[in-house]
Protein backbone atom coordinates (compact mmCIF):
# COMPACT_ATOMS: atom_id res chain seq x y z
CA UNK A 1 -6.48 -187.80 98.45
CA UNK A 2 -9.94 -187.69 97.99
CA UNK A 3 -11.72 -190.89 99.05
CA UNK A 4 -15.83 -190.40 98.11
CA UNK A 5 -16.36 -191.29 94.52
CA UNK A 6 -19.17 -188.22 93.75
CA UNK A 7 -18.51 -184.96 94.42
CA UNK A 8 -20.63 -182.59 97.21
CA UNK A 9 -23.11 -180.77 96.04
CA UNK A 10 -22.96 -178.49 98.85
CA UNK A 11 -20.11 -177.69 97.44
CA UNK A 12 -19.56 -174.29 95.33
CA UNK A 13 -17.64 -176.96 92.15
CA UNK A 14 -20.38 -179.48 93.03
CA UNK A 15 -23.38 -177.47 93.15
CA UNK A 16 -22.16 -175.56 89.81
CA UNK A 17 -21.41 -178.90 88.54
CA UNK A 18 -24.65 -180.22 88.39
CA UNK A 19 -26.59 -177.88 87.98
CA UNK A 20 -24.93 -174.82 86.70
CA UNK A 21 -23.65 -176.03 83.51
CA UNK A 22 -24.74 -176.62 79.62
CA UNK A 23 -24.32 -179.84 79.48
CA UNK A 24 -26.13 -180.37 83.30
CA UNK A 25 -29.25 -177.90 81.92
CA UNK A 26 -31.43 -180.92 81.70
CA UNK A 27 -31.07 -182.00 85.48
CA UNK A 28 -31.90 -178.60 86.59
CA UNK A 29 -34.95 -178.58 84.60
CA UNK A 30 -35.93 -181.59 85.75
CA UNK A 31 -35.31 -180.96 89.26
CA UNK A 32 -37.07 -177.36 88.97
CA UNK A 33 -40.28 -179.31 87.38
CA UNK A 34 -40.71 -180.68 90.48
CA UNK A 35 -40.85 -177.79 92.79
CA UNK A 36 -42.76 -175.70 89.85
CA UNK A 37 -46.49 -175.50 89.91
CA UNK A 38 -47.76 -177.35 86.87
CA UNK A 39 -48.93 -174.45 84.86
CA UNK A 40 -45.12 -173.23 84.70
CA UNK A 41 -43.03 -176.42 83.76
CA UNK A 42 -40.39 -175.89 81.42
CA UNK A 43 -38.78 -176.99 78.86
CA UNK A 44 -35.68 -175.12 78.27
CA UNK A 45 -33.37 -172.60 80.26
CA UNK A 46 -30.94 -170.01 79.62
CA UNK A 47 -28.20 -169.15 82.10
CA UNK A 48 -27.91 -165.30 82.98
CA UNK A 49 -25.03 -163.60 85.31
CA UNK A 50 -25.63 -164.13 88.79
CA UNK A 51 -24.40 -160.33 89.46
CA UNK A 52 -27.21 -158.99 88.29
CA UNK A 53 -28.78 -160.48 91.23
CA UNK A 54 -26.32 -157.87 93.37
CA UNK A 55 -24.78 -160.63 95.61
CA UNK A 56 -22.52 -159.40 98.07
CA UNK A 57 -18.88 -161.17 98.72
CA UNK A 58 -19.64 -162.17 101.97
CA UNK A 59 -23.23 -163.90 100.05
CA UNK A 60 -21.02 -165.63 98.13
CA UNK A 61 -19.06 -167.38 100.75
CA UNK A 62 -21.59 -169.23 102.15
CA UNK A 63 -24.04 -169.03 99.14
CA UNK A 64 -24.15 -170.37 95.72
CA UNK A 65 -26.75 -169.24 92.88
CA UNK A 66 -27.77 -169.89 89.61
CA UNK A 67 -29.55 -167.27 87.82
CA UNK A 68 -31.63 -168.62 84.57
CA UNK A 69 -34.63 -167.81 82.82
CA UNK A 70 -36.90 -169.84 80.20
CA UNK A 71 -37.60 -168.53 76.87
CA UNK A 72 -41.36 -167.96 78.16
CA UNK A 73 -39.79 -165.28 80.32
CA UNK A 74 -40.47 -167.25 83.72
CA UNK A 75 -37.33 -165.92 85.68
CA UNK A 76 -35.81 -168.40 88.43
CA UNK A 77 -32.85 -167.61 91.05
CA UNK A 78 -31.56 -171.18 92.43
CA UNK A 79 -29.82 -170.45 95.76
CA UNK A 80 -27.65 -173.21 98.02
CA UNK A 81 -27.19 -172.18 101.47
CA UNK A 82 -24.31 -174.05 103.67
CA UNK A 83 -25.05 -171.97 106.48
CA UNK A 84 -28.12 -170.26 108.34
CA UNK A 85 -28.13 -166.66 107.78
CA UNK A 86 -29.91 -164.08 109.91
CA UNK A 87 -32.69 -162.64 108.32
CA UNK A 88 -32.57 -165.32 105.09
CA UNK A 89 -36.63 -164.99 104.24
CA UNK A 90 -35.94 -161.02 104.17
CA UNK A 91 -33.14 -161.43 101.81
CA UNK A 92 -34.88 -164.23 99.68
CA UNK A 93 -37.27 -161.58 98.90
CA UNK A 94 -34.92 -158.50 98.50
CA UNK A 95 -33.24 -160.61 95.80
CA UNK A 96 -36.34 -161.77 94.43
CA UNK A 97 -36.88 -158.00 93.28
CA UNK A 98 -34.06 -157.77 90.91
CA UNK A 99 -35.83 -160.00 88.45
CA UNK A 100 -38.75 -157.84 88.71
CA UNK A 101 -36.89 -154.39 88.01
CA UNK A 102 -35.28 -155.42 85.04
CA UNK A 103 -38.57 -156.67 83.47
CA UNK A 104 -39.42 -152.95 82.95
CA UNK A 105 -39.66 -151.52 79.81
CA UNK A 106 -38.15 -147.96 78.43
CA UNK A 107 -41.16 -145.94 77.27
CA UNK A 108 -45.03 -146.79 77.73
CA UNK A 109 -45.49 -150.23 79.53
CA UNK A 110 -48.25 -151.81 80.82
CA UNK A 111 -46.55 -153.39 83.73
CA UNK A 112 -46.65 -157.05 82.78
CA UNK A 113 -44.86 -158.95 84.84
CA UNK A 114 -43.26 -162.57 84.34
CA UNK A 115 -43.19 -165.48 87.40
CA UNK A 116 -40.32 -164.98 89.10
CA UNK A 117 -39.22 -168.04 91.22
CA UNK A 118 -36.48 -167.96 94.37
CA UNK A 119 -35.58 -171.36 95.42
CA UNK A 120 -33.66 -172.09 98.35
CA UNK A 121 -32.30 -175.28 99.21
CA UNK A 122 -30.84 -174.93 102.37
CA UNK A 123 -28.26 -176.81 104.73
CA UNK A 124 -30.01 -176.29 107.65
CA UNK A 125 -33.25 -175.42 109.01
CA UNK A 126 -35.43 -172.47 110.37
CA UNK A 127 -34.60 -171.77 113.71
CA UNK A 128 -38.13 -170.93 114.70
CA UNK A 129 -39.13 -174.08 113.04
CA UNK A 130 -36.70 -176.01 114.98
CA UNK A 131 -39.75 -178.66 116.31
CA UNK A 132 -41.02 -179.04 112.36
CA UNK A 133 -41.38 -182.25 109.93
CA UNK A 134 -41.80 -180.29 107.17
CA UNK A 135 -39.83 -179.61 104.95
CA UNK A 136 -40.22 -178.16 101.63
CA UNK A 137 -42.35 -174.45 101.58
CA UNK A 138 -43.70 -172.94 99.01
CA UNK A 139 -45.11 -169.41 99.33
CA UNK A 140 -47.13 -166.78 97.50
CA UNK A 141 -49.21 -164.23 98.20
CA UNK A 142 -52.22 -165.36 99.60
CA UNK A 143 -55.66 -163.39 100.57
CA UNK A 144 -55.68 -163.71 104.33
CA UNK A 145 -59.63 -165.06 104.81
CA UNK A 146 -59.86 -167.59 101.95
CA UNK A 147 -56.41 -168.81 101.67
CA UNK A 148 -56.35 -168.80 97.55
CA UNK A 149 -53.46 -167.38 95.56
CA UNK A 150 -53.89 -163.96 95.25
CA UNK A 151 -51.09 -163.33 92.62
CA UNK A 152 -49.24 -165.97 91.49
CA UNK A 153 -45.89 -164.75 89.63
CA UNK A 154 -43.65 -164.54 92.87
CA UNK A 155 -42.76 -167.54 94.35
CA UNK A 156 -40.30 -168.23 97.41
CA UNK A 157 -39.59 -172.10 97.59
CA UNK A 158 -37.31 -173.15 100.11
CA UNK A 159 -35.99 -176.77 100.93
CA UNK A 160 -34.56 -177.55 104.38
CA UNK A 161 -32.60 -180.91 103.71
CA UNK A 162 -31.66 -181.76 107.08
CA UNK A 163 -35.62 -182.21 107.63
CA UNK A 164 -36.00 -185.01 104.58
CA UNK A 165 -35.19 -188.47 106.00
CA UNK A 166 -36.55 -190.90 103.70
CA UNK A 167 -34.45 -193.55 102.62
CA UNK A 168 -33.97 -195.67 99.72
CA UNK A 169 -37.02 -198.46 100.22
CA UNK A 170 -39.22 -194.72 100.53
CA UNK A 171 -38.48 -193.00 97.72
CA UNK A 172 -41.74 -192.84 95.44
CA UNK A 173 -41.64 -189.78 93.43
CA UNK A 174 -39.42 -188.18 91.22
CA UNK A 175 -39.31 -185.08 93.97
CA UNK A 176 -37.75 -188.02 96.81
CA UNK A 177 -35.46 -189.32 94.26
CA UNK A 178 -33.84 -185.96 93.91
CA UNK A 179 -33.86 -185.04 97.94
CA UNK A 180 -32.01 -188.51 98.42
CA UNK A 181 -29.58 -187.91 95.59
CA UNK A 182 -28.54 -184.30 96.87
CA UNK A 183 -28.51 -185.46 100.36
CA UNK A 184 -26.37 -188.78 99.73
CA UNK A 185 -24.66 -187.82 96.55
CA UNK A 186 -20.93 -187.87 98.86
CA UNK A 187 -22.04 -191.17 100.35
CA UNK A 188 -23.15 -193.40 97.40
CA UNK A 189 -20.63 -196.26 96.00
CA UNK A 190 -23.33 -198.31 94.58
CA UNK A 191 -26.03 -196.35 92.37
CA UNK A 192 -29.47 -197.54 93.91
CA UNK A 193 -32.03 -199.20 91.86
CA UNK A 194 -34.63 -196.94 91.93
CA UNK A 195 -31.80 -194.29 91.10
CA UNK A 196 -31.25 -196.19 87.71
CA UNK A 197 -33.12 -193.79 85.14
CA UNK A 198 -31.52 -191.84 82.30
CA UNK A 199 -32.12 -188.37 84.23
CA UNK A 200 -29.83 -189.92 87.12
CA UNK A 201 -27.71 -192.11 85.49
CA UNK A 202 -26.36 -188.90 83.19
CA UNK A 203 -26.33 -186.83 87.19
CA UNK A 204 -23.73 -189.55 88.46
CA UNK A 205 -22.14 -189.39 85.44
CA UNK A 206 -21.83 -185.88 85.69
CA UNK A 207 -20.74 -186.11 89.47
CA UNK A 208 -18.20 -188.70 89.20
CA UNK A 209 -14.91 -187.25 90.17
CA UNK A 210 -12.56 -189.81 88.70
CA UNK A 211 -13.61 -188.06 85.47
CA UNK A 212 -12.00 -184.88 86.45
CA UNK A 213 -9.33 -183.66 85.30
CA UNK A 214 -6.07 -182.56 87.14
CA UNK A 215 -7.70 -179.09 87.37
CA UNK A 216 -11.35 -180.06 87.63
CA UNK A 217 -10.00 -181.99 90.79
CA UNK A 218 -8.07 -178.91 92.39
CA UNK A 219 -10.78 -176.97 92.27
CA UNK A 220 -13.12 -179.18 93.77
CA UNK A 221 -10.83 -179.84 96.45
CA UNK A 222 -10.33 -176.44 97.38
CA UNK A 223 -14.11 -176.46 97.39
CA UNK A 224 -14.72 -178.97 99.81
CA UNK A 225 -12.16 -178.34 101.83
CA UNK A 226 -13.92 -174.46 102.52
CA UNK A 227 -17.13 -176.42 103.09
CA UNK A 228 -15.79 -178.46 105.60
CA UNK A 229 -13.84 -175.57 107.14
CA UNK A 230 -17.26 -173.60 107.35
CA UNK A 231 -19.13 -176.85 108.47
CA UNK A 232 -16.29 -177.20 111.29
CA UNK A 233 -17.00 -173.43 112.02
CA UNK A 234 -20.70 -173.64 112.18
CA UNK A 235 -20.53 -177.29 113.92
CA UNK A 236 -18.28 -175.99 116.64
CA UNK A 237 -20.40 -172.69 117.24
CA UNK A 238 -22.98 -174.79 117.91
CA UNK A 239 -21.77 -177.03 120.26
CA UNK A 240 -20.48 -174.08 122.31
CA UNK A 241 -24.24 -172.84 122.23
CA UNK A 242 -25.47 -175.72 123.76
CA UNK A 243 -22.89 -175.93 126.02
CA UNK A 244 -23.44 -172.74 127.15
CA UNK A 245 -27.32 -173.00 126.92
CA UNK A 246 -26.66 -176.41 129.44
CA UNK A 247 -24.96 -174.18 131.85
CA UNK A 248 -27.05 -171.39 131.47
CA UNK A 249 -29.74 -174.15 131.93
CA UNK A 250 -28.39 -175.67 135.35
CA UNK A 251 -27.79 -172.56 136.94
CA UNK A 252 -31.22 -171.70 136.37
CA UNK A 253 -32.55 -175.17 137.39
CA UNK A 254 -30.17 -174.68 140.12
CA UNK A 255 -32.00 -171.15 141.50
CA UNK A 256 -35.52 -172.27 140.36
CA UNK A 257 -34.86 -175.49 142.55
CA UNK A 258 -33.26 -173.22 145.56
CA UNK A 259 -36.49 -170.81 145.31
CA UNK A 260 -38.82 -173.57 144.83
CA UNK A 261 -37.72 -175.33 147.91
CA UNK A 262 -37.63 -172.22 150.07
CA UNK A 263 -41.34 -171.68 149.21
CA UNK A 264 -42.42 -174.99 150.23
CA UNK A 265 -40.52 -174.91 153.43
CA UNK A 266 -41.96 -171.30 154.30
CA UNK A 267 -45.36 -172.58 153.68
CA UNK A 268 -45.10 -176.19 155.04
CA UNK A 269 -43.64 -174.28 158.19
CA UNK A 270 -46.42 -171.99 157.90
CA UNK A 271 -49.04 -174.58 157.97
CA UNK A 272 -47.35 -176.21 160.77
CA UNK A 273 -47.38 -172.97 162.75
CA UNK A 274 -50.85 -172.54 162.54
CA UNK A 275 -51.89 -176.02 163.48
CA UNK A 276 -49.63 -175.88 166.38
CA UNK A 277 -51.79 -172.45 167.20
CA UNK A 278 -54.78 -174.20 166.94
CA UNK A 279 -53.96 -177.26 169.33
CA UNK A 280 -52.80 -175.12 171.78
CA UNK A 281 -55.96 -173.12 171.85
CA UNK A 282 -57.86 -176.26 171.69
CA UNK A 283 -56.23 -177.44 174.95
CA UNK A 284 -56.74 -174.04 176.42
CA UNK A 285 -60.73 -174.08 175.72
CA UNK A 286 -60.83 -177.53 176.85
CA UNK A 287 -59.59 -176.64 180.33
CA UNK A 288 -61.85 -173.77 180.53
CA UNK A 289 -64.78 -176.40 180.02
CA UNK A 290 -65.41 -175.65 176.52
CA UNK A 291 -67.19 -178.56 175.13
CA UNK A 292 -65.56 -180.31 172.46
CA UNK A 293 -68.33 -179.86 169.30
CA UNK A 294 -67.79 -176.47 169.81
CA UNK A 295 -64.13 -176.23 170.38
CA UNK A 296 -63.68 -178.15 166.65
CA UNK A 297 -65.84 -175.86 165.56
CA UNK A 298 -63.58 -173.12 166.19
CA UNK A 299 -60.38 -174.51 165.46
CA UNK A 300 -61.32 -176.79 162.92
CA UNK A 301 -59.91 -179.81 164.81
CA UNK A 302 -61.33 -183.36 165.01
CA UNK A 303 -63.30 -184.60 167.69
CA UNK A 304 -60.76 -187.43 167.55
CA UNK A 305 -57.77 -184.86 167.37
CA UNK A 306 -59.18 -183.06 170.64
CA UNK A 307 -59.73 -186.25 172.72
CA UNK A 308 -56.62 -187.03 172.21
CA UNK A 309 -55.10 -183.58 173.63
């Protein structure tokens, strides 16, 4: 029995719910006007078949994409990611290039390209990022020394939603208001005030699952229950790394601590040797008569260290 009033949109049903259908169009081009630079806003979009983009099955387990373009030709491949993939900035762009190819022409063609945009909104964050705040990128080719777009019709945007923590009393733009409703969507009872616009009233409309029908509800169950099954995967893997990065950690500590200690003992003994060398040829030179100015300066001993011997 399902409990949460609005569905997941981490969810394959959810995501495709709100985003990925006719009657959701307008939410998507909202929420893509907010990522988009402002020279390419939009006004309209037309779904296309996502197997153009030449997902894989596996992909498509823990990915879900919308493939749409707008009537000015500005191409745009909206990815969710549930789980971190190896290699996912080399495979944003490898997908990114299928937009490109079929912009060619048959005959003469002046190469003309339109923006192509890959969005990513992502689950999780970059591992090599791990220490980060930030988190939405956008990235285009740049020239290295002055920093300024070089071209500007390829565009990788990614969104790592664990990284947004604003909460309600923080939400100021229209780009916060749509983090906090992606990232709370399953957790909302009461709509929030500054949630209460037409854009997001017709989103929780959209989203509300006791509108379903018997099917509609099926379907989204079977949904969440694979994206809990994959969070429980990916949860538990986890864990087990950093229980096996603790031990891996203590034995470590453990040695570093064991050689650590030996060093200091060798060279505290060391350094105890060698002043026990020098008294005892202090106490010789004394008995020979040596006097005691030059004796310390020999041994670097004290005069009050030698009267004492």
């Amino acid at each position: 029995m399902l409990k949460d009033k609005y569905i997941n949109p981490f969810t394959d049903f959810g995501f495709k719910k709100l985003f990925g259908e006719e009657r959701s169009k307008e939410l998507l081009i909202d929420f893509l006007n907010q990522l988009l630079p402002p020279q390419h806003q939009i006004q309209d979009l037309q779904f296309r078949q996502t197997e153009q983009l030449g997902s894989t099955l596996a992909d498509r387990k823990a990915i879900f994409d919308l493939y749409c373009q707008s009537p000015t030709g500005e191409r745009f491949i909206v990815e969710l990611q549930k789980a971190k993939q190896n290699w996912f900035k080399d495979r944003s762009v490898f997908y990114s290039t299928f937009p490109i190819q079929e912009q060619a022409e048959k005959g003469e063609w002046n190469f003309r390209l339109e923006p192509v945009y890959c969005i990513g909104i992502l689950d999780f964050v970059f591992e090599e990022d791990h220490h980060s705040e930030q988190f939405l990128h956008r990235v285009a080719f740049t020239e290295q020394q002055t920093h300024k777009v070089f071209y500007d019709k390829l565009w990788l945007i990614c969104l790592e939603m664990p990284r947004f923590q604003k909460n309600e009393d923080q939400l100021e733009t229209q780009f916060d208001k749509w983090l906090y409703f992606l990232k709370h969507l399953p957790d909302i009872e009461a709509i929030p005030t500054s949630l209460r616009t037409q854009i997001f009233m017709k989103a929780f409309q959209i989203a509300e699952i006791a509108q379903f029908d018997s099917e509609q509800r099926q379907s989204y169950e079977r949904s969440l229950k694979y994206y809990r099954d994959l969070k429980n995967v990916v949860d538990t893997s986890f864990e087990e790394g950093k229980a096996e990065g603790r031990q891996e950690g203590l034995q470590e500590g453990l040695q570093e601590g064991l050689q650590k200690g030996l060093q200091e003992g060798l060279q505290k003994g060391l350094q105890e040797g060698r002043h026990q060398e020098k008294l005892d040829t202090a106490r010789q030179m004394k008995s020979d008569g040596v006097a005691l100015d030059l004796i310390g300066k020999y041994t670097g001993l004290s005069i009050e260290c030698l009267s004492g011997l």
